[in-house]
N, C-alpha and C. Protein backbone atom coordinates (compact mmCIF):
# COMPACT_ATOMS: atom_id res chain seq x y z
N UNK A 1 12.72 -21.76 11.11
CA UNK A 1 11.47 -21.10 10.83
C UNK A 1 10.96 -20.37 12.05
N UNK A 2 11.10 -21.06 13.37
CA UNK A 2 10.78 -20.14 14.35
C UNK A 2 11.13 -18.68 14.64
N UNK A 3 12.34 -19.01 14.53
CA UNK A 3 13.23 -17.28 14.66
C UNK A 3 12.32 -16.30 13.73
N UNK A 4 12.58 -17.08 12.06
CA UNK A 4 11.71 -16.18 11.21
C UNK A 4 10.33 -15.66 11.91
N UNK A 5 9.68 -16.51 12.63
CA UNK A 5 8.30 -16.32 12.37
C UNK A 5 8.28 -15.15 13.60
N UNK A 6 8.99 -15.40 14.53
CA UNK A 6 8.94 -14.61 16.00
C UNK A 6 9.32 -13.14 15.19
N UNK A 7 10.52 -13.03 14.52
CA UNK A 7 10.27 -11.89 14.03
C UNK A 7 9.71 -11.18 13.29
N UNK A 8 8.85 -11.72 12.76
CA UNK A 8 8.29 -11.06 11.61
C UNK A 8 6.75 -10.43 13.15
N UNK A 9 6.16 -11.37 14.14
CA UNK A 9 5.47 -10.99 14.95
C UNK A 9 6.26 -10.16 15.52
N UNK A 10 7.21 -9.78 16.15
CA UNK A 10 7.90 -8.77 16.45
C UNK A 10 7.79 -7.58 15.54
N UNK A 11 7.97 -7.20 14.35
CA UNK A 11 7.93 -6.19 13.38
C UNK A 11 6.74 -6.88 12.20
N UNK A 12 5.71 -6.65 12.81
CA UNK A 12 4.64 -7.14 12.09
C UNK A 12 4.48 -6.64 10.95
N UNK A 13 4.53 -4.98 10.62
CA UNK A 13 4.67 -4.29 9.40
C UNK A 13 6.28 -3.70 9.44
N UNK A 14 6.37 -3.67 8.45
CA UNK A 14 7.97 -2.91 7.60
C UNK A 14 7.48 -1.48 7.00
N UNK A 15 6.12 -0.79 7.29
CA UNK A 15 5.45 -0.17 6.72
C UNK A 15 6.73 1.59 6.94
N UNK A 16 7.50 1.34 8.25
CA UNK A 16 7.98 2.34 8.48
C UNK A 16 9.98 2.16 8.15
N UNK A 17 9.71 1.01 7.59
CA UNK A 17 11.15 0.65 7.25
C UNK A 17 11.40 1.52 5.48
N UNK A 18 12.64 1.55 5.42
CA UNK A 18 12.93 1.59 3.76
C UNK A 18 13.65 0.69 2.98
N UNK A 19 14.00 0.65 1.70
CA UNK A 19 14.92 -0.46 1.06
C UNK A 19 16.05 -0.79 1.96
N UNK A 20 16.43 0.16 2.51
CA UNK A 20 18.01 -0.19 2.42
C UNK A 20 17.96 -0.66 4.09
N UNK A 21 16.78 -0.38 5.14
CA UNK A 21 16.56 -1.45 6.03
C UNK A 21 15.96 -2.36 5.94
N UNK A 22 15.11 -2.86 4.80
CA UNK A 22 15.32 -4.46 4.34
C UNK A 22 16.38 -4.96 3.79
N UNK A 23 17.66 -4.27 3.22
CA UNK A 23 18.86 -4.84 2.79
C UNK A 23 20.20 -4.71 3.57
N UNK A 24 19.66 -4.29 4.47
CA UNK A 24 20.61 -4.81 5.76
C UNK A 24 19.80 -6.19 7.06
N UNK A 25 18.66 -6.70 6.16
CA UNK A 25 18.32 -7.49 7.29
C UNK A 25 18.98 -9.04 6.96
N UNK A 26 19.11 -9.87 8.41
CA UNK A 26 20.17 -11.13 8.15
C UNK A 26 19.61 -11.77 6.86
N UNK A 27 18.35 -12.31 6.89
CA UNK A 27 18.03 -13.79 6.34
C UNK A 27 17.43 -13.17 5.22
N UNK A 28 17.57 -14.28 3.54
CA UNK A 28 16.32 -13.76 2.97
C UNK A 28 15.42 -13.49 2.32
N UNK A 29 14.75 -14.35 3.40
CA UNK A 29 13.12 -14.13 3.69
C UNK A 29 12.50 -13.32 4.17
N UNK A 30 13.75 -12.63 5.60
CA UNK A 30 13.32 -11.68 6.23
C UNK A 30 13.26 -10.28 5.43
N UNK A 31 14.20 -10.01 4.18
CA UNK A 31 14.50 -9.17 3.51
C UNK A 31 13.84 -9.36 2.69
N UNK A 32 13.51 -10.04 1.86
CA UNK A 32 12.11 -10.04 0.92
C UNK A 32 10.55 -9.95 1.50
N UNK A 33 10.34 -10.36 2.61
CA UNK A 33 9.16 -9.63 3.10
C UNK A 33 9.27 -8.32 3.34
N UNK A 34 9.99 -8.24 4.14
CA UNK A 34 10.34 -6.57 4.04
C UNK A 34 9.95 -5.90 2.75
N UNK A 35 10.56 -5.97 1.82
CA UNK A 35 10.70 -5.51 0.64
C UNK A 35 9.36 -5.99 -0.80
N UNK A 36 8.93 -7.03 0.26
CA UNK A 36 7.17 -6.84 -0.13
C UNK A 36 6.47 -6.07 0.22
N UNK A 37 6.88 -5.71 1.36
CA UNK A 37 5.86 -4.75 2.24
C UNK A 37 6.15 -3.65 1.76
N UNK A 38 7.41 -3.13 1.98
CA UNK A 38 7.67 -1.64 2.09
C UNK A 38 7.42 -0.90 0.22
N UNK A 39 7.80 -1.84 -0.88
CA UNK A 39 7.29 -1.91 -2.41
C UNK A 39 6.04 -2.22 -2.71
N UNK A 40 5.30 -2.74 -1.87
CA UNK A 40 4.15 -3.46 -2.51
C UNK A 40 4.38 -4.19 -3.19
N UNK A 41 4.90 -4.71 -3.60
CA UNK A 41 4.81 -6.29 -4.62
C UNK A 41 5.61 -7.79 -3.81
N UNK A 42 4.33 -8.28 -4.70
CA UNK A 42 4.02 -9.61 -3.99
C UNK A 42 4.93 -10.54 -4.84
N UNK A 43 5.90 -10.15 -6.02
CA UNK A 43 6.84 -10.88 -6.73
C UNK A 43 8.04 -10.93 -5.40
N UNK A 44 8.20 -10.33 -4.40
CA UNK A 44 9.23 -10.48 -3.54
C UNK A 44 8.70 -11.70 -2.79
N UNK A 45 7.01 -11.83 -1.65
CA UNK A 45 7.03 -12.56 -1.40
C UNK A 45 6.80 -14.38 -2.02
N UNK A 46 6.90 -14.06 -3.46
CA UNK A 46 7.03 -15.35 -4.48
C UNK A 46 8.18 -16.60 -4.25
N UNK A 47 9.32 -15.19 -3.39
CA UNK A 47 11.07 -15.85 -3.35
C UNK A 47 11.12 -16.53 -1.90
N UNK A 48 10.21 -16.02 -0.84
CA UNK A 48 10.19 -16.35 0.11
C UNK A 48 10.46 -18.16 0.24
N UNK A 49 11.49 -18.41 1.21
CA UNK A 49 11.02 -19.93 1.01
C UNK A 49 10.41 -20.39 2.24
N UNK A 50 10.10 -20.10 3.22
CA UNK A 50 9.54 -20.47 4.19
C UNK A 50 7.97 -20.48 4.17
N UNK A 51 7.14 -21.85 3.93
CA UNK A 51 6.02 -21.65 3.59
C UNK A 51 5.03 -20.88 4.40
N UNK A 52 5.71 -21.04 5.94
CA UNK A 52 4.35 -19.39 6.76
C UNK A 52 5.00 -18.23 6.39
N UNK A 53 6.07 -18.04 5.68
CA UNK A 53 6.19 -16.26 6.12
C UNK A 53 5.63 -16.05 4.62
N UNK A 54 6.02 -17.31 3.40
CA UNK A 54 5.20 -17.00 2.47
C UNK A 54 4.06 -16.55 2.24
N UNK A 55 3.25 -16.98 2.77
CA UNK A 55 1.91 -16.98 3.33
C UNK A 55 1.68 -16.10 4.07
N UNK A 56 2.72 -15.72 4.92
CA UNK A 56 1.70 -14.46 5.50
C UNK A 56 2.55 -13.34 4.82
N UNK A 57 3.46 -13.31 4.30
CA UNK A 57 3.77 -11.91 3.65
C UNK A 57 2.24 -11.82 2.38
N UNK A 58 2.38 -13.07 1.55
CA UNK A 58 1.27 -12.60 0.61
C UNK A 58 -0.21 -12.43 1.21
N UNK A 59 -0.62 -12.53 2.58
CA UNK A 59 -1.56 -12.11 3.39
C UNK A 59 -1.61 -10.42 3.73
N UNK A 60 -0.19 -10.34 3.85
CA UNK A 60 0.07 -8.92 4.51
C UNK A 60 0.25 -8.03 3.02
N UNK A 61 0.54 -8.36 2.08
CA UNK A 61 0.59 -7.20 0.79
C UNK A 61 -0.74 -7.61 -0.07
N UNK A 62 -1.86 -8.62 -0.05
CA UNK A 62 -2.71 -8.81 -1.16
C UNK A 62 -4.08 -8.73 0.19
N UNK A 63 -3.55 -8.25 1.29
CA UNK A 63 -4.22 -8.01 2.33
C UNK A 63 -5.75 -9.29 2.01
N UNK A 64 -5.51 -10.46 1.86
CA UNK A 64 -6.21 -11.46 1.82
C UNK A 64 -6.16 -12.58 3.03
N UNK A 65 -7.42 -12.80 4.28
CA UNK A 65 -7.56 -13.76 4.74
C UNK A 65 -7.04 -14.73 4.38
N UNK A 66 -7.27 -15.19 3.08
CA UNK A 66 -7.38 -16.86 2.90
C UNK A 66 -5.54 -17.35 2.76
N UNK A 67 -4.72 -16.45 2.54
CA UNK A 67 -3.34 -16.87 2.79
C UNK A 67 -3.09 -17.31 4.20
N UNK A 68 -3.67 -16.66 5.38
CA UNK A 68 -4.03 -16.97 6.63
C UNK A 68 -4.18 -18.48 7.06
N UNK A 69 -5.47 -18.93 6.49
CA UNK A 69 -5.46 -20.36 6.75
C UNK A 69 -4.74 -21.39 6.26
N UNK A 70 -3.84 -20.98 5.72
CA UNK A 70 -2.79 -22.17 5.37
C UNK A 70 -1.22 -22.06 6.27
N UNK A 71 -1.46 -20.80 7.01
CA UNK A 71 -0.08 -21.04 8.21
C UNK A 71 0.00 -22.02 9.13
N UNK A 72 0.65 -22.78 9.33
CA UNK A 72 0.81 -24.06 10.38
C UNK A 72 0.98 -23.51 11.88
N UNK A 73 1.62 -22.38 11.99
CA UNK A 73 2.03 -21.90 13.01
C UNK A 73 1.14 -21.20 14.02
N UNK A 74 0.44 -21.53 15.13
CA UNK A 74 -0.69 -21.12 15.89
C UNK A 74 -0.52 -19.52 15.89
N UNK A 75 0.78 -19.23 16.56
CA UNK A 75 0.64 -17.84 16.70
C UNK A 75 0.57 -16.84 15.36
N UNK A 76 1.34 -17.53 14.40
CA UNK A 76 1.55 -16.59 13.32
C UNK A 76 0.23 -16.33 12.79
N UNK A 77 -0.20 -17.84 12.57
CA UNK A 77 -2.14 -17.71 11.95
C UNK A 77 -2.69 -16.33 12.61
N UNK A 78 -2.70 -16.86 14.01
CA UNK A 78 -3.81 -15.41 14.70
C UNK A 78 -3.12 -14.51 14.53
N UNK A 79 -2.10 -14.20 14.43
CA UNK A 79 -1.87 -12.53 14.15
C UNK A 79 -2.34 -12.33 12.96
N UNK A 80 -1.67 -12.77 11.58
CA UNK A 80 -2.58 -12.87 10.41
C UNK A 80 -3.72 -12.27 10.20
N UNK A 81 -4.05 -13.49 11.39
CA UNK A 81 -5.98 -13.18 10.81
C UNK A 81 -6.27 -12.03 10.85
N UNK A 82 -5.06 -11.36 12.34
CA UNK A 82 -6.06 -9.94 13.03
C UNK A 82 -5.59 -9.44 12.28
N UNK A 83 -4.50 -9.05 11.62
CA UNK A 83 -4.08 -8.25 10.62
C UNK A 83 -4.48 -7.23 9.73
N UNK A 84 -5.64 -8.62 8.90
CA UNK A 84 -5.80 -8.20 7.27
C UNK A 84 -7.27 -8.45 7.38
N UNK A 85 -7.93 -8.21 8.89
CA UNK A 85 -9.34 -8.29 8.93
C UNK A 85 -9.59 -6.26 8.34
C-alpha cells in the first residue's frame, strides 16, 4: 500500500494522462484510479482494493471531503484534504 499511496502523491491528478497511459500502468489500482480520473467515473474507483486509494480516488472524482477522513495514511489524508477543498 505504501508504494501505491507514494504514487498516487507523486501524480496526484491523471488529469493530463489518457486511457492508454492508465493501461500501461503496473498495478490495478493504480490503473483504475487513473481511469477514474481521466473518465470520470467513480465505477472504476469501486474496483480499487486498497482501502486509501479507494478513498481517495472517490475523494478525487466525487470531489468530496468526507472520503478524506477515512484515509489511515497521514500523508495521503492531508493531501486529500488540500485537494478537494
Amino acid at each position: 500500500m505504501g508504494y501505491l499511496i507514494l504514487l498516487l502523491l507523486m501524480l496526484p491528478n491523471y488529469s493530463h494522462a489518457n486511457e492508454a497511459v492508465c493501461n500501461s500502468m503496473q498495478t490495478p489500482d493504480t490503473k483504475n484510479h487513473c481511469l477514474a480520473i481521466v473518465k470520470n467515473q467513480e465505477s472504476y474507483c469501486q474496483i480499487i482494493q486498497d482501502a486509501d486509494s479507494k478513498n481517495l480516488c472517490f475523494a478525487q472524482v466525487k470531489r468530496q471531503a468526507n472520503y478524506c477522513r477515512s484515509i489511515t495514511n497521514v500523508d495521503a489524508k492531508s493531501f486529500c484534504l488540500e485537494m478537494v477543498k
